[in-house]
N, C-alpha and C. Protein backbone atom coordinates (compact mmCIF):
# COMPACT_ATOMS: atom_id res chain seq x y z
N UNK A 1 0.84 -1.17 0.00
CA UNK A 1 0.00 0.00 0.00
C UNK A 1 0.89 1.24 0.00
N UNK A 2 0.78 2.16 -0.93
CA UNK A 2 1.16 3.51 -1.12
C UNK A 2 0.91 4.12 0.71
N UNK A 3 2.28 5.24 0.69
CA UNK A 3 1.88 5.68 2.05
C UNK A 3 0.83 6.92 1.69
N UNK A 4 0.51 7.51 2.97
CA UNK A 4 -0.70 8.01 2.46
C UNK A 4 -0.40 9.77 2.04
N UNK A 5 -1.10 10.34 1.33
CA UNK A 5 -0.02 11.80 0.84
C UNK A 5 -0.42 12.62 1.82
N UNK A 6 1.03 13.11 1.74
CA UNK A 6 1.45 14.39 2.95
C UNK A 6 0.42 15.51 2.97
N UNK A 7 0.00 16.09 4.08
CA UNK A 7 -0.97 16.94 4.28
C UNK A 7 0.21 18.50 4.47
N UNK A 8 -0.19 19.48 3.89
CA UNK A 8 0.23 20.74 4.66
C UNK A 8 1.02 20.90 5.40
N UNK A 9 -0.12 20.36 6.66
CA UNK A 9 0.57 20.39 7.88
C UNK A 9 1.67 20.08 7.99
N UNK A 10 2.31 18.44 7.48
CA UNK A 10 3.21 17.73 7.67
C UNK A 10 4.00 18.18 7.04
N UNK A 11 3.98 19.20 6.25
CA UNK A 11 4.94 19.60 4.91
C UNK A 11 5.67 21.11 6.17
N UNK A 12 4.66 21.94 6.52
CA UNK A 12 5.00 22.78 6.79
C UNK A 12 5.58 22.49 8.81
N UNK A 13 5.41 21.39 9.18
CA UNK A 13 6.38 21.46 10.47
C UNK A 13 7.53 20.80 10.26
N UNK A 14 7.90 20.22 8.50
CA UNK A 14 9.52 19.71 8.96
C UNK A 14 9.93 20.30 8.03
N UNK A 15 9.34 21.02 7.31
CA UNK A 15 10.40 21.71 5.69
C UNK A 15 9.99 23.18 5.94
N UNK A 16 11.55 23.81 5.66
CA UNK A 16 10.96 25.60 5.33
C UNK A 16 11.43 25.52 4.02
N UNK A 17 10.09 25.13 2.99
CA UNK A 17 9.77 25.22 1.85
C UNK A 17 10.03 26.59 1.09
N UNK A 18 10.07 28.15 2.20
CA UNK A 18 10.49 29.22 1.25
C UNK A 18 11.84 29.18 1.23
N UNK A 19 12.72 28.63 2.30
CA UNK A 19 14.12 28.34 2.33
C UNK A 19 14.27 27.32 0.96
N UNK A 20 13.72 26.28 0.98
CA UNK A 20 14.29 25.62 -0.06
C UNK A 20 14.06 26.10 -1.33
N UNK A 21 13.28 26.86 -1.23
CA UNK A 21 12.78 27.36 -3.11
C UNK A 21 13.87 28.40 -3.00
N UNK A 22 14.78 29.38 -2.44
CA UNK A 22 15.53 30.07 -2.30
C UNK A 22 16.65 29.27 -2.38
N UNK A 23 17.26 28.05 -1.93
CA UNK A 23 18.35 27.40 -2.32
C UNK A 23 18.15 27.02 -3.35
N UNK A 24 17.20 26.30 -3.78
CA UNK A 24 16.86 25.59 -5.63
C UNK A 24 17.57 26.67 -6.34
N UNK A 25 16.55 27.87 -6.00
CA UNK A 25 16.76 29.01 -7.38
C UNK A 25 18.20 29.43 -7.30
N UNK A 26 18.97 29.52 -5.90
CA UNK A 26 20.40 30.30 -5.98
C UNK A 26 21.35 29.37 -6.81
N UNK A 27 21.42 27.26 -6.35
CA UNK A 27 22.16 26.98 -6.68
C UNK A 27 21.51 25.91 -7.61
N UNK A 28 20.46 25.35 -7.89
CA UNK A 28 19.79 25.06 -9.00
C UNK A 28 19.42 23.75 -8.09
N UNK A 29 18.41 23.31 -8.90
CA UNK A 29 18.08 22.24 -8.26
C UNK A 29 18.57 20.66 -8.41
N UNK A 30 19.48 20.34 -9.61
CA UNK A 30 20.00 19.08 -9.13
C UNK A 30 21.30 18.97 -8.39
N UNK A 31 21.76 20.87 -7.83
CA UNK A 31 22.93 21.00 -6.59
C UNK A 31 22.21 20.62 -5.19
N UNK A 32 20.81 21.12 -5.52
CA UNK A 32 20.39 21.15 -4.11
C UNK A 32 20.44 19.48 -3.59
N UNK A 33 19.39 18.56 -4.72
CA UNK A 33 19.46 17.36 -4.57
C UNK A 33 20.79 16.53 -4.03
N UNK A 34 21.90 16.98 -4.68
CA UNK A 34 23.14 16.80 -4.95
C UNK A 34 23.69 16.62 -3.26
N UNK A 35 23.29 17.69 -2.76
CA UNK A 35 23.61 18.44 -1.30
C UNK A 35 22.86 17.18 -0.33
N UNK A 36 21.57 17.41 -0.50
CA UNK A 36 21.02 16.46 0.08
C UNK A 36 21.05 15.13 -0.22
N UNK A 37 21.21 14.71 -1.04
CA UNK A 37 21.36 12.88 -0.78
C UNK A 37 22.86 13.01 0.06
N UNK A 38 23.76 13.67 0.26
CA UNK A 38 24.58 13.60 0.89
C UNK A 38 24.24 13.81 2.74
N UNK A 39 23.11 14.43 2.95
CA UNK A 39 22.60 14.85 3.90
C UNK A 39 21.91 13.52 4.62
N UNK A 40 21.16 12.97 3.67
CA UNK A 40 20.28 11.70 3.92
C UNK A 40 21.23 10.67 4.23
N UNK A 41 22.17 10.77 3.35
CA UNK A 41 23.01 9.10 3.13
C UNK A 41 24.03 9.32 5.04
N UNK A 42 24.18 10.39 5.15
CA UNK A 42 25.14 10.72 6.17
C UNK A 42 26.46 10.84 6.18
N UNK A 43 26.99 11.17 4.79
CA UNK A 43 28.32 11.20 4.41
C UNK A 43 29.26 11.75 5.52
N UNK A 44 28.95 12.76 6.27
CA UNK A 44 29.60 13.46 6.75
C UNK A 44 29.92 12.84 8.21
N UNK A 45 28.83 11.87 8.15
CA UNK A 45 28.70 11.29 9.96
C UNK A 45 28.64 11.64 10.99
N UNK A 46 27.60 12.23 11.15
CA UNK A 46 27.32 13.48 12.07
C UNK A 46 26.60 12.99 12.68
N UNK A 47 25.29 12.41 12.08
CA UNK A 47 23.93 11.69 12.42
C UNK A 47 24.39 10.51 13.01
N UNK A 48 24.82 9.77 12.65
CA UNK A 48 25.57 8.82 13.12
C UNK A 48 26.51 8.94 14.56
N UNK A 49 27.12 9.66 14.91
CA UNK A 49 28.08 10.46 15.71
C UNK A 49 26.88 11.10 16.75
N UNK A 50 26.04 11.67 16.50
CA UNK A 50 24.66 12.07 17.23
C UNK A 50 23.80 11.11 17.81
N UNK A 51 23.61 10.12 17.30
CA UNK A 51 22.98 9.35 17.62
C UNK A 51 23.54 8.02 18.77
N UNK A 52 24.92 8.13 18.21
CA UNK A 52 25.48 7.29 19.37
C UNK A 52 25.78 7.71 20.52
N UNK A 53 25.78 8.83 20.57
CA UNK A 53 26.20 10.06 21.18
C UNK A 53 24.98 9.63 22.92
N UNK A 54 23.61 9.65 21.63
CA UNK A 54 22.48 9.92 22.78
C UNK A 54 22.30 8.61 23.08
N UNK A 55 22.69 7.83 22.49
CA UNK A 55 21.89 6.20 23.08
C UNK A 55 23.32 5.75 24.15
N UNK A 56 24.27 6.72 24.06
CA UNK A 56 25.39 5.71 25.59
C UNK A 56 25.26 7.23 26.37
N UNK A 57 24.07 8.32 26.24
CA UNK A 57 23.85 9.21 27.20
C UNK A 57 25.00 10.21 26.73
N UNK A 58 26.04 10.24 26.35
CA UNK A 58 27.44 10.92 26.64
C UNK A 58 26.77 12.07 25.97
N UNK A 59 27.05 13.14 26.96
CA UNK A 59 26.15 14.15 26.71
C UNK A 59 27.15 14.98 26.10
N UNK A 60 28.68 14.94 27.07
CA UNK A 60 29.64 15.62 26.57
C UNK A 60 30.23 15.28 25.28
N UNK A 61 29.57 14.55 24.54
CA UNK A 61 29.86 13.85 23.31
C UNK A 61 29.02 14.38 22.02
N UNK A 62 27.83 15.27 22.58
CA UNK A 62 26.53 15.23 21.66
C UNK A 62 27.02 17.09 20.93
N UNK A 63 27.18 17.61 21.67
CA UNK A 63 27.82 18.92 21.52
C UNK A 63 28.22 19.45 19.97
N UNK A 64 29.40 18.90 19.61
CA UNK A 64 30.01 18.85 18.13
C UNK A 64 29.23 18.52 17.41
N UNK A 65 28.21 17.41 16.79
CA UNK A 65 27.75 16.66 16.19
C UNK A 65 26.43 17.42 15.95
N UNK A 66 25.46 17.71 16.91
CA UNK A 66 24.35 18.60 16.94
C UNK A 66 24.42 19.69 16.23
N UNK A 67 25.92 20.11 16.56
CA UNK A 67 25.91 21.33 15.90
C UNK A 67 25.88 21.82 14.26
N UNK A 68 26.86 20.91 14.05
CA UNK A 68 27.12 20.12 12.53
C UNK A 68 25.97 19.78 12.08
N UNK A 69 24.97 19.16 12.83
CA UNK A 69 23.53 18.74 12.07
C UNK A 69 23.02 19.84 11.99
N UNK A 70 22.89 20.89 12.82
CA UNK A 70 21.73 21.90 13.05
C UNK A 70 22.26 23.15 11.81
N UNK A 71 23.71 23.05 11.55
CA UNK A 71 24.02 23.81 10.52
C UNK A 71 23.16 23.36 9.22
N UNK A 72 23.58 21.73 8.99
CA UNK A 72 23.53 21.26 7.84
C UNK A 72 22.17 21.63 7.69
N UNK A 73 20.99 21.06 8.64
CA UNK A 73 19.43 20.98 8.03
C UNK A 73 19.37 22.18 7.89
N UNK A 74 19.76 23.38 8.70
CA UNK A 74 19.20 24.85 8.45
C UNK A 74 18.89 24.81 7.11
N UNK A 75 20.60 24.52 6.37
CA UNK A 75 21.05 25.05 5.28
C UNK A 75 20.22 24.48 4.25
N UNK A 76 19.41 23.33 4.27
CA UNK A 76 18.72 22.29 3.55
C UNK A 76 17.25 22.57 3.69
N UNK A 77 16.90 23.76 4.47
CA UNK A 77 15.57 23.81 5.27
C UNK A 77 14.56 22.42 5.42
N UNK A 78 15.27 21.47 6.39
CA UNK A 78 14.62 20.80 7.04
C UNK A 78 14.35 21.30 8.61
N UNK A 79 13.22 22.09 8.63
CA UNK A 79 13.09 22.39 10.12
C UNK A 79 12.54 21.58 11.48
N UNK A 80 12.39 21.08 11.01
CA UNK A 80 11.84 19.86 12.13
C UNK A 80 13.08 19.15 13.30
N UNK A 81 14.24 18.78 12.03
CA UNK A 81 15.24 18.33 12.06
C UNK A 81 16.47 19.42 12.74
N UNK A 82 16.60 21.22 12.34
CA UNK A 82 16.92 21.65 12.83
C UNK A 82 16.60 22.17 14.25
N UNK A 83 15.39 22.29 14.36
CA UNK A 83 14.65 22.68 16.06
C UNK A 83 15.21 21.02 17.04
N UNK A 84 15.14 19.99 16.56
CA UNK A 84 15.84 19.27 17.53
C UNK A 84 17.48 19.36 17.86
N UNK A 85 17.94 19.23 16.83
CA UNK A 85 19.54 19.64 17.10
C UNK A 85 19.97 20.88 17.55
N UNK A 86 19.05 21.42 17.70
CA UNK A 86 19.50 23.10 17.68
C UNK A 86 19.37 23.10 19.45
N UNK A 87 18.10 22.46 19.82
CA UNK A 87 17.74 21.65 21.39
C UNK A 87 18.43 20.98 22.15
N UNK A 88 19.32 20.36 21.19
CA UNK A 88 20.81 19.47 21.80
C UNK A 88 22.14 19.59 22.10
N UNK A 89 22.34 21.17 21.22
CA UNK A 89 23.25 21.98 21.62
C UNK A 89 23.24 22.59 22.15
N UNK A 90 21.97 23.01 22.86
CA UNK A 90 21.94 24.18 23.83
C UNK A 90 21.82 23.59 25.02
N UNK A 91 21.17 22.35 25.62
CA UNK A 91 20.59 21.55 26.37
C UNK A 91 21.88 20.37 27.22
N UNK A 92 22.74 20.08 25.81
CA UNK A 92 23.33 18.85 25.90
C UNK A 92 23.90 18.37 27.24
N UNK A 93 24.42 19.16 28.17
CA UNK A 93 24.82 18.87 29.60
C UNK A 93 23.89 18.69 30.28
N UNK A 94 22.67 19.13 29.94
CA UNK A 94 21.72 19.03 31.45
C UNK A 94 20.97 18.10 31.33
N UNK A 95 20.85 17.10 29.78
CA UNK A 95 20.30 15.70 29.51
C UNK A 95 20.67 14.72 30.33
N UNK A 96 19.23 13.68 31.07
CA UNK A 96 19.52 12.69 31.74
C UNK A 96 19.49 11.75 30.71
N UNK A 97 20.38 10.12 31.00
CA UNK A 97 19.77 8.89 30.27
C UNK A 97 18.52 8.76 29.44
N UNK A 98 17.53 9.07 30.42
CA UNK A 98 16.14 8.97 29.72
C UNK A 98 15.57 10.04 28.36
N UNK A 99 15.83 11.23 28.76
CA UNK A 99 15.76 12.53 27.85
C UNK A 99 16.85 12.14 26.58
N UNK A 100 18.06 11.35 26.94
CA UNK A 100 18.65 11.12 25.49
C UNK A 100 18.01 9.98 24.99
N UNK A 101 17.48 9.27 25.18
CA UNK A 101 16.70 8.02 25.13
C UNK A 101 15.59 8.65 24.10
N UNK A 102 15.20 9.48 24.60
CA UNK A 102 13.82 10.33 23.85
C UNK A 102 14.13 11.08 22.62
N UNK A 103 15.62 12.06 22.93
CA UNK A 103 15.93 12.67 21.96
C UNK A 103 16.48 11.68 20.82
N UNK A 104 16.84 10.45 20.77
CA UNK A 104 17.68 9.84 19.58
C UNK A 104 16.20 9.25 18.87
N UNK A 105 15.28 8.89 19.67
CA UNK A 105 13.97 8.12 18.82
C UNK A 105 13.29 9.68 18.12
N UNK A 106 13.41 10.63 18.47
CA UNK A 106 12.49 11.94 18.12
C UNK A 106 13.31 12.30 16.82
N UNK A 107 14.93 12.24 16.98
CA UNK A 107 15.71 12.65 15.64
C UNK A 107 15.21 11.58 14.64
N UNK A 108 15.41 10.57 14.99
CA UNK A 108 15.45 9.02 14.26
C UNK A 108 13.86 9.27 13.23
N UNK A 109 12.76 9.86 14.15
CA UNK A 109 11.99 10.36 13.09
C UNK A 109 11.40 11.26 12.37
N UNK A 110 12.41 12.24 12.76
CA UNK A 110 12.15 13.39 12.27
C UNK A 110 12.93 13.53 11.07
N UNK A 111 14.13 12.68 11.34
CA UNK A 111 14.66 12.57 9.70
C UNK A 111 14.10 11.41 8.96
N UNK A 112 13.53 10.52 9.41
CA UNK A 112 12.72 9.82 8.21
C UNK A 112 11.66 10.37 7.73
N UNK A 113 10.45 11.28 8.45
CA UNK A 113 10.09 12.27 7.87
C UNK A 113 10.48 12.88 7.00
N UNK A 114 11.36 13.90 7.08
CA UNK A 114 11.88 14.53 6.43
C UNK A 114 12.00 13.87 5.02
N UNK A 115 12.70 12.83 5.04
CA UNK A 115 13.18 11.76 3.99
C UNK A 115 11.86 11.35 3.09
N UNK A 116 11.02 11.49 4.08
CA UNK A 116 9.42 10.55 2.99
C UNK A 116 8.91 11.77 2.35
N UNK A 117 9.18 13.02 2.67
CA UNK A 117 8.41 14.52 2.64
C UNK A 117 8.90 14.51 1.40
N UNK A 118 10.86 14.59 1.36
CA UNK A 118 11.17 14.91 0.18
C UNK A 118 10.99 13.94 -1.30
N UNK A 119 10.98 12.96 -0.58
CA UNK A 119 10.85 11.92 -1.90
C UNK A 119 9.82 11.99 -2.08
N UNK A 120 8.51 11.61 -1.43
CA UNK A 120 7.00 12.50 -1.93
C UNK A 120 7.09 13.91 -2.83
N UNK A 121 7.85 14.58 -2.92
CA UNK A 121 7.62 15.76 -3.59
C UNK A 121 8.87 16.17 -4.29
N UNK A 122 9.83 14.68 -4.58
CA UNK A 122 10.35 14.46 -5.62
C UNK A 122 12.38 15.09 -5.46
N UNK A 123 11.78 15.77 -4.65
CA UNK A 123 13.32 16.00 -4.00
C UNK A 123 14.35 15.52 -3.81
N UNK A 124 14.49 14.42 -3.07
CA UNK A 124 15.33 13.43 -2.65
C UNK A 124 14.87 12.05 -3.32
């Protein structure tokens, strides 16, 4: 079964869609794509590095990595994705076990979101 198509809503709490029509037009759109499958795939290993980060708690570990993400999605206008990392760099010391527990399942789907948003609408 086809998943079911994205509403508005869902479009407009993880994508800033005027951000991305502003990156398309500056650097064209199979750079932007270009940018992002690199974003998705995790070339850079950030997400990866973030995520391990929160599942052994090491809070003093999450710092670098958040930050690096929260640049990258800005730049990609995935906002969903940036409001959490952006939460993890500001936060990252005062996270218990459990709160990173929460934060790695909340990233985990906020970028598959992200991921179904864009390939729904041909992006990624």
């Amino acid at each position: 079964m086809p998943p079911p198509p994205a509403s508005a809503c869902d479009i407009a709490a993880h994508l800033d869609m005027g951000l991305i029509g502003r990156v398309c037009t500056s650097i064209g759109l199979p750079a932007y794509r270009s940018v992002l499958a690199s974003f998705l795939a995790d070339a850079s290993g950030h997400q990866a590095a973030l995520l391990a980060a929160l599942e052994r708690a090491d809070v003093a570990a999450l710092r670098q990595p958040a930050h690096a993400l929260k640049g990258a999605s800005a730049s990609l206008g995935l906002a969903a994705v940036r409001a959490i990392t952006e939460r993890l760099e500001r936060d990252a010391e005062h996270l218990d076990p459990g709160a990173c527990a929460e934060a790695a399942a909340l990233l985990r789907a906020r970028l598959q979101a992200a991921r179904n948003l864009l390939q729904r609408m041909g992006l990624a």
